[in-house]
N, C-alpha and C. Protein backbone atom coordinates (compact mmCIF):
# COMPACT_ATOMS: atom_id res chain seq x y z
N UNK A 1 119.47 138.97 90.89
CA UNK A 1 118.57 139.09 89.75
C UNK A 1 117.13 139.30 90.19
N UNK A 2 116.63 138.35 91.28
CA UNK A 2 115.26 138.56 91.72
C UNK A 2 115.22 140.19 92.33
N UNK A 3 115.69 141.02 93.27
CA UNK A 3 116.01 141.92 93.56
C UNK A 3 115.64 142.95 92.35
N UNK A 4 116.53 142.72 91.82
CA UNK A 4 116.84 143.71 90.28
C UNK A 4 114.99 143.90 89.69
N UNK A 5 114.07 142.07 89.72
CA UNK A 5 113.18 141.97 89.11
C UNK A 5 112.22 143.04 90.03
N UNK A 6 112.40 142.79 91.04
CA UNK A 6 111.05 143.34 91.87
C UNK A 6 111.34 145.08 92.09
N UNK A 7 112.75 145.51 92.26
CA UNK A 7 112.79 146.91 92.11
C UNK A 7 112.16 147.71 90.72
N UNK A 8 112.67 146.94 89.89
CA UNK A 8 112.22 147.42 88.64
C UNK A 8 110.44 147.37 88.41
N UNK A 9 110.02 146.12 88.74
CA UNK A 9 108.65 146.31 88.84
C UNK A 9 107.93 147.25 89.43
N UNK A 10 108.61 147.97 91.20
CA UNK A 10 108.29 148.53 92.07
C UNK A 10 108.53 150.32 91.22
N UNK A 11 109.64 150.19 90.30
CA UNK A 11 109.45 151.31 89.87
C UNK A 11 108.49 151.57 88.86
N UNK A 12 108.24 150.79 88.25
CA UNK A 12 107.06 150.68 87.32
C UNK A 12 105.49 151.30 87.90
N UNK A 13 105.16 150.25 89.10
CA UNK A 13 104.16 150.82 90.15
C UNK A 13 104.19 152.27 89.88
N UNK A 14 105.41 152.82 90.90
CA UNK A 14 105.30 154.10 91.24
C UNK A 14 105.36 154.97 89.80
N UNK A 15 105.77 154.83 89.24
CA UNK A 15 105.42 156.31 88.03
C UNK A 15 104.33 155.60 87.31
N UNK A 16 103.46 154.54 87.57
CA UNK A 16 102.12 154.48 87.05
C UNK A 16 101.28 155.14 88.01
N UNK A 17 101.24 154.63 89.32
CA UNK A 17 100.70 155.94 90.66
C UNK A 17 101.31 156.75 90.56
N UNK A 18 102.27 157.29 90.40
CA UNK A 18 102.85 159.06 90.51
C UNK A 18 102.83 158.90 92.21
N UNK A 19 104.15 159.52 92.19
CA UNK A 19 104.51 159.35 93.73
C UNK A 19 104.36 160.63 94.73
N UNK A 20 103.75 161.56 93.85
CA UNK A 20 103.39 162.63 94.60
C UNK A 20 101.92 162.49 95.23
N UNK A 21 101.14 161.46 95.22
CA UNK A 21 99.75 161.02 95.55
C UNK A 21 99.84 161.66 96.85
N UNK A 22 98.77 162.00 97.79
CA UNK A 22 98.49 162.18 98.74
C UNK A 22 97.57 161.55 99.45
N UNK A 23 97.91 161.37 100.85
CA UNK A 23 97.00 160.08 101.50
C UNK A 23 95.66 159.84 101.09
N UNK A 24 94.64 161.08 101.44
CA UNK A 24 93.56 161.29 100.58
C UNK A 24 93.10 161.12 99.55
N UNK A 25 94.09 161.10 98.59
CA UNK A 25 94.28 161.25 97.33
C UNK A 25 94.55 159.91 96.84
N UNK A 26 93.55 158.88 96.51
CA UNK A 26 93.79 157.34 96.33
C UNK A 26 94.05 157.19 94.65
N UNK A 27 95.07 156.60 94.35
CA UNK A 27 95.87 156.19 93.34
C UNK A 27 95.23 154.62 92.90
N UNK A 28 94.46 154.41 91.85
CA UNK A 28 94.17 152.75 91.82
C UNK A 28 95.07 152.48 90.75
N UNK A 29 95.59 151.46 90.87
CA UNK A 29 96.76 150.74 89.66
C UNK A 29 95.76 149.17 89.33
N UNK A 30 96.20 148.86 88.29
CA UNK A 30 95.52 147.79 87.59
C UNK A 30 96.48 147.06 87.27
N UNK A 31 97.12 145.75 87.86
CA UNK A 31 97.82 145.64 87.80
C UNK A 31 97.92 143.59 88.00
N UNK A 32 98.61 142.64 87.65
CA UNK A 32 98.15 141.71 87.59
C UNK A 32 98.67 140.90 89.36
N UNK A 33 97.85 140.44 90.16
CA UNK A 33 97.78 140.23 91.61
C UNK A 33 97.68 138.85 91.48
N UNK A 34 99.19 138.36 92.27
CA UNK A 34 99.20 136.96 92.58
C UNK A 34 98.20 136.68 93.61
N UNK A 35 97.51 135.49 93.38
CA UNK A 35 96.48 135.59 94.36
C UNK A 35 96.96 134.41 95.92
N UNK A 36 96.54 134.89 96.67
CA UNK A 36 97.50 134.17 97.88
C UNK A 36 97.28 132.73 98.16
N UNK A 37 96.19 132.74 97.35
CA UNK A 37 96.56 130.80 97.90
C UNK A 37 97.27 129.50 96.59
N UNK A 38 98.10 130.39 95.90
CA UNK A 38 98.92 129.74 95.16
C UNK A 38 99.72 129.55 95.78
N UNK A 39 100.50 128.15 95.10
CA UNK A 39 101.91 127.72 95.99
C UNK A 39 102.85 128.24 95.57
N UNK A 40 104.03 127.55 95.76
CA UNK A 40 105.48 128.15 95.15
C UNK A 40 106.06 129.22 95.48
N UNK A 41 107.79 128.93 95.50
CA UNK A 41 108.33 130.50 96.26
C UNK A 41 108.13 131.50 95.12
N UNK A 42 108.19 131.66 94.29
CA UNK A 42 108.03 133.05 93.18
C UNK A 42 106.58 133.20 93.31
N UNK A 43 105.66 132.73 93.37
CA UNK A 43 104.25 133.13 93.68
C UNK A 43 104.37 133.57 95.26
N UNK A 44 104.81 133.42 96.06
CA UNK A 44 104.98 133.65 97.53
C UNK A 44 105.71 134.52 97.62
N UNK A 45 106.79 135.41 96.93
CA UNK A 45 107.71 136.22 97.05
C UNK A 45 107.12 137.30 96.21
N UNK A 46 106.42 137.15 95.40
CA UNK A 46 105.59 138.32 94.29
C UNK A 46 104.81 138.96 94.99
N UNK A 47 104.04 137.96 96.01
CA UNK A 47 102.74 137.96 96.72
C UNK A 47 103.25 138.87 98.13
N UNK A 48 104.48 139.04 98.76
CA UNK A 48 105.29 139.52 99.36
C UNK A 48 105.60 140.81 99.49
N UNK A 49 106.07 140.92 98.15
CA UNK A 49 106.82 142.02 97.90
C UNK A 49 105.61 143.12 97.35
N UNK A 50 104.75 143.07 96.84
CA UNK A 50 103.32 143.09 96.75
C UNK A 50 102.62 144.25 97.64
N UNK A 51 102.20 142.71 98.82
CA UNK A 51 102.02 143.73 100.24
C UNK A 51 102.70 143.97 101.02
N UNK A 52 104.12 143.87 101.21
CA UNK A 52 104.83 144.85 101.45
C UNK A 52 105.00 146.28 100.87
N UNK A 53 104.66 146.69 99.74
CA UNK A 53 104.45 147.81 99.08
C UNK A 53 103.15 148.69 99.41
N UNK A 54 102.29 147.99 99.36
CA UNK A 54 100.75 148.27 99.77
C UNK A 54 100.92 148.59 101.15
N UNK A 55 101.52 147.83 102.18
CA UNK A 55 100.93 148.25 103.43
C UNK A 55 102.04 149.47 103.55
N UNK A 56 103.11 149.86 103.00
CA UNK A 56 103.94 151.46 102.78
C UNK A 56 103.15 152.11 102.20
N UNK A 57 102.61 151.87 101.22
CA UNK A 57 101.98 153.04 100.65
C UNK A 57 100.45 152.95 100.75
N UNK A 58 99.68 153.28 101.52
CA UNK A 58 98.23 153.33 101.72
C UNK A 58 97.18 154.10 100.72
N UNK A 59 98.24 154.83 100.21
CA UNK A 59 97.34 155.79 99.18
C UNK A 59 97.10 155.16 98.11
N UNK A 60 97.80 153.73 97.93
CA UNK A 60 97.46 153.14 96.22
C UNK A 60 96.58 151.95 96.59
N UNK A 61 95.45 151.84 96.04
CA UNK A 61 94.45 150.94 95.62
C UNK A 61 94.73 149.54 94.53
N UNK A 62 94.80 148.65 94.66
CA UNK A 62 94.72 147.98 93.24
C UNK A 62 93.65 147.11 92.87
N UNK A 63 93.50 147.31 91.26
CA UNK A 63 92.09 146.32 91.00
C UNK A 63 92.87 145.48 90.16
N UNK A 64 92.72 144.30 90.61
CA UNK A 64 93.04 143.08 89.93
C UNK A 64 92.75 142.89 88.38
N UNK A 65 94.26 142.38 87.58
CA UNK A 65 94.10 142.43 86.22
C UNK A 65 94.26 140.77 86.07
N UNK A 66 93.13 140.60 85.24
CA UNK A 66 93.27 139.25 84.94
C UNK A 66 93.14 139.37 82.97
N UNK A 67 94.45 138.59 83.29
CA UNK A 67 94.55 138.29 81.43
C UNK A 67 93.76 136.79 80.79
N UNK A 68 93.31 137.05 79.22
CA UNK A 68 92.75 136.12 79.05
C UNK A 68 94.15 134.84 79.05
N UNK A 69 93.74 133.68 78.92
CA UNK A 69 94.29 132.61 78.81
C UNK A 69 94.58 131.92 77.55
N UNK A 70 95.64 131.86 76.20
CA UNK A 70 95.30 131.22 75.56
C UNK A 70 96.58 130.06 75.51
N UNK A 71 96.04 128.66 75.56
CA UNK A 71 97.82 127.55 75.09
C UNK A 71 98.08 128.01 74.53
N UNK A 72 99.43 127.23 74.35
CA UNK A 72 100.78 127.22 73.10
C UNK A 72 101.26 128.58 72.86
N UNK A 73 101.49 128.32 71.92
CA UNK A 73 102.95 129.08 71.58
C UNK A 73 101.81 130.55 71.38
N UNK A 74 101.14 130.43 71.23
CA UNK A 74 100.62 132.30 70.79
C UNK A 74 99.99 132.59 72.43
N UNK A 75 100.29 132.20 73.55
CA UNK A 75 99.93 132.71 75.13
C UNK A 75 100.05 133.91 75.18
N UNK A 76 101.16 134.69 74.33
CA UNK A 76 101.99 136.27 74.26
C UNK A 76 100.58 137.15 73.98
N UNK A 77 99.83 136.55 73.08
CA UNK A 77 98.91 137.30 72.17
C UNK A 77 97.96 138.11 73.01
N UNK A 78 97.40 137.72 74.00
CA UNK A 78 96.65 138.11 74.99
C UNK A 78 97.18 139.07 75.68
N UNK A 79 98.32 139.63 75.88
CA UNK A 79 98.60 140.79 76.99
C UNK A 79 98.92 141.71 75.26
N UNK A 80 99.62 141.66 74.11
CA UNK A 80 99.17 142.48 73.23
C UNK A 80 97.40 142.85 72.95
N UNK A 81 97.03 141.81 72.89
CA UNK A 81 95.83 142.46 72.25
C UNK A 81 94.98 143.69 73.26
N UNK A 82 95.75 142.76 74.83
CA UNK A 82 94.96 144.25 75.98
C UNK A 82 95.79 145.42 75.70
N UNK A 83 96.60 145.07 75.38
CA UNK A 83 97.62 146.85 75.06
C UNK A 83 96.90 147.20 73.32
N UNK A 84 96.47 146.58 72.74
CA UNK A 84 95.84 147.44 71.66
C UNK A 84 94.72 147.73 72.02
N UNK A 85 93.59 147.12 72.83
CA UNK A 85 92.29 147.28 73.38
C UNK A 85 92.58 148.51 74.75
N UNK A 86 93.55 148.63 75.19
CA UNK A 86 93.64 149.87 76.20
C UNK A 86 92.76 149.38 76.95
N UNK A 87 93.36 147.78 77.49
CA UNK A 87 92.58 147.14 78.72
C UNK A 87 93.98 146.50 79.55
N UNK A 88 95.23 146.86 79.19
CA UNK A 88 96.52 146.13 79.61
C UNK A 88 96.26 146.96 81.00
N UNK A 89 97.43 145.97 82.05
CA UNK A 89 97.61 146.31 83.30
C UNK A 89 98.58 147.75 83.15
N UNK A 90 98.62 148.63 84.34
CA UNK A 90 99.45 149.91 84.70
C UNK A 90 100.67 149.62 84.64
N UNK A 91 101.22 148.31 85.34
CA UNK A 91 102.71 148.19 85.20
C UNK A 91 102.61 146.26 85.11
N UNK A 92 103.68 145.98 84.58
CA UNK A 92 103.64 144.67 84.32
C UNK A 92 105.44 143.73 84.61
N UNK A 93 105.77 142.74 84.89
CA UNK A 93 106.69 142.37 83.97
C UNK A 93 107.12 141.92 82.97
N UNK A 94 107.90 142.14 82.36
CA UNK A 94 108.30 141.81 80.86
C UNK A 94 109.61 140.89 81.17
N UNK A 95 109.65 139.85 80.56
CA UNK A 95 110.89 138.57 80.35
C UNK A 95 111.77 139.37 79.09
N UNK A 96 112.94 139.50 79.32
CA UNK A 96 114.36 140.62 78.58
C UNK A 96 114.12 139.68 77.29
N UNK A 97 113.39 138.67 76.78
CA UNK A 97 113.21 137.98 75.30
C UNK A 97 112.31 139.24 74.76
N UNK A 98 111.10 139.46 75.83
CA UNK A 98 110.11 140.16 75.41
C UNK A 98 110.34 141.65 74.79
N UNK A 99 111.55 142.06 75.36
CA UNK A 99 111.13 143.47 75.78
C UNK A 99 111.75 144.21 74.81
N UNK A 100 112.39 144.01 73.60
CA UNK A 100 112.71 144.78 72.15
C UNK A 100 110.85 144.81 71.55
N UNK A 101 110.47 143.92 71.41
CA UNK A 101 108.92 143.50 71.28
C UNK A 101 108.08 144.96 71.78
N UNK A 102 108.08 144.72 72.45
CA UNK A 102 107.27 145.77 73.62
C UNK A 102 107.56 147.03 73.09
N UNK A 103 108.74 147.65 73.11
CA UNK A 103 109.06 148.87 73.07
C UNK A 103 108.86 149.23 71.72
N UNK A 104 109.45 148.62 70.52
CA UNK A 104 109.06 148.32 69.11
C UNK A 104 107.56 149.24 68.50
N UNK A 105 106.79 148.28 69.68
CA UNK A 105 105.35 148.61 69.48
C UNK A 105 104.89 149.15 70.20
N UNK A 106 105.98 150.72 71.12
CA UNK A 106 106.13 151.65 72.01
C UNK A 106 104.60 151.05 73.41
N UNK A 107 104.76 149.91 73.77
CA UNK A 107 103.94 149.74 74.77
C UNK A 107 104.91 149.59 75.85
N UNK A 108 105.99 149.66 75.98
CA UNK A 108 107.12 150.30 76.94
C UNK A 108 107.64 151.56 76.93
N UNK A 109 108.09 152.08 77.56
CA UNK A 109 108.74 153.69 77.85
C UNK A 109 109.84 153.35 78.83
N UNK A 110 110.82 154.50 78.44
CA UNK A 110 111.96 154.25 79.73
C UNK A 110 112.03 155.32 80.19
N UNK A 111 112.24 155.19 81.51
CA UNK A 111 112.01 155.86 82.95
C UNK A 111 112.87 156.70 83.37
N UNK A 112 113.77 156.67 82.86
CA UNK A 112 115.25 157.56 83.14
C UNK A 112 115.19 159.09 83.62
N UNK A 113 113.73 159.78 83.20
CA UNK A 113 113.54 160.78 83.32
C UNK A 113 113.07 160.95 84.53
N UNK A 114 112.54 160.19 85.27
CA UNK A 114 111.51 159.96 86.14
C UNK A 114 112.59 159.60 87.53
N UNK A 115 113.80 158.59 87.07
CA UNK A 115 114.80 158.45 88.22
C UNK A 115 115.53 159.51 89.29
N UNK A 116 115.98 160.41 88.23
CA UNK A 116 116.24 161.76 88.69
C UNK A 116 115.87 162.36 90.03
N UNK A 117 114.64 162.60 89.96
CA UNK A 117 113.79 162.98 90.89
C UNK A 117 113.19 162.50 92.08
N UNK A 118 113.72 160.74 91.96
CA UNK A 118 113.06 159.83 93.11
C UNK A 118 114.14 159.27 93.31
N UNK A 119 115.66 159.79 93.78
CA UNK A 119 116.57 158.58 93.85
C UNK A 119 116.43 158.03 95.61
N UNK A 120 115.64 158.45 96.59
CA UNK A 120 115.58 158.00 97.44
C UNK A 120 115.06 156.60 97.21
N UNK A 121 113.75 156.41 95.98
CA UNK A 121 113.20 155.21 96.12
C UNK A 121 114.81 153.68 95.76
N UNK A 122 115.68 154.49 95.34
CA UNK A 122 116.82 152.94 94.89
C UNK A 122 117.57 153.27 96.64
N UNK A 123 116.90 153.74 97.27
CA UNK A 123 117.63 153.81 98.77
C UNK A 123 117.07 153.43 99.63
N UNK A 124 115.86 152.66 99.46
CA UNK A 124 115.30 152.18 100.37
C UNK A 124 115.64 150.56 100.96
C-alpha cells in the first residue's frame, strides 16, 4: 500500500514537471515538503522518497508549500480554499475518503493519458 502511495504521488510530480524537462531547463513544483527534522517513520520515508527523487532528477526545483492550519473537523477547508485561490500545491496526496470530493470539484484529473507514454517510469 505504502509503495502504491508514493508511486502514485511520484506520478503526480512528474506530469506536474512534465518529464520532457531538460537539464537546463529547471522545472519548480510547489509542492508540500516534509521538513527533515520531524520524527516518525512516515515523516522519514516521505522525506526519503522525496530526495531520492530530487537527487534523480536535477532538473526539478521545489518551493515549499505550506498550508494554513485550521483544528477540528473543518482542517479539510484550507487545502480547498488554496485550490479556489490558485495557491494549492502542483501535486499532493489525497486520503481515497477524499478523493470523490476532489474530483467532484474537478481539482483532480486522471492520468491515464499521460501513462501511455511513460511506462518506463512503473519500471523503475
Amino acid at each position: 500500500m505504502r509503495r502504491a502511495k508514493y508511486v502514485g504521488l511520484l506520478l503526480a510530480v512528474l506530469f506536474a514537471a512534465g518529464t520532457t524537462a531538460a537539464a537546463d531547463n529547471k522545472v519548480t513544483l510547489r509542492i508540500k515538503v516534509p521538513p527533515k527534522s520531524l520524527r516518525g517513520m512516515q515523516s522519514a520515508a516521505d522525506r526519503a522518497v522525496l530526495d531520492a527523487f530530487l537527487a534523480r532528477h536535477p532538473e526539478i526545483e521545489v518551493e515549499p508549500y505550506v498550508q494554513l492550519r485550521i483544528e477540528g473537523p473543518r482542517g479539510e477547508a484550507t487545502l480547498y480554499m488554496s485550490m479556489a485561490g490558485d495557491t494549492a500545491p502542483d501535486a499532493l496526496y489525497v486520503y481515497g475518503r477524499s478523493t470523490q470530493k476532489y474530483i467532484d470539484q474537478e481539482f483532480l484529473y486522471p492520468l491515464n493519458e499521460y501513462l501511455h507514454t511513460d511506462n518506463e517510469i512503473l519500471n523503475d
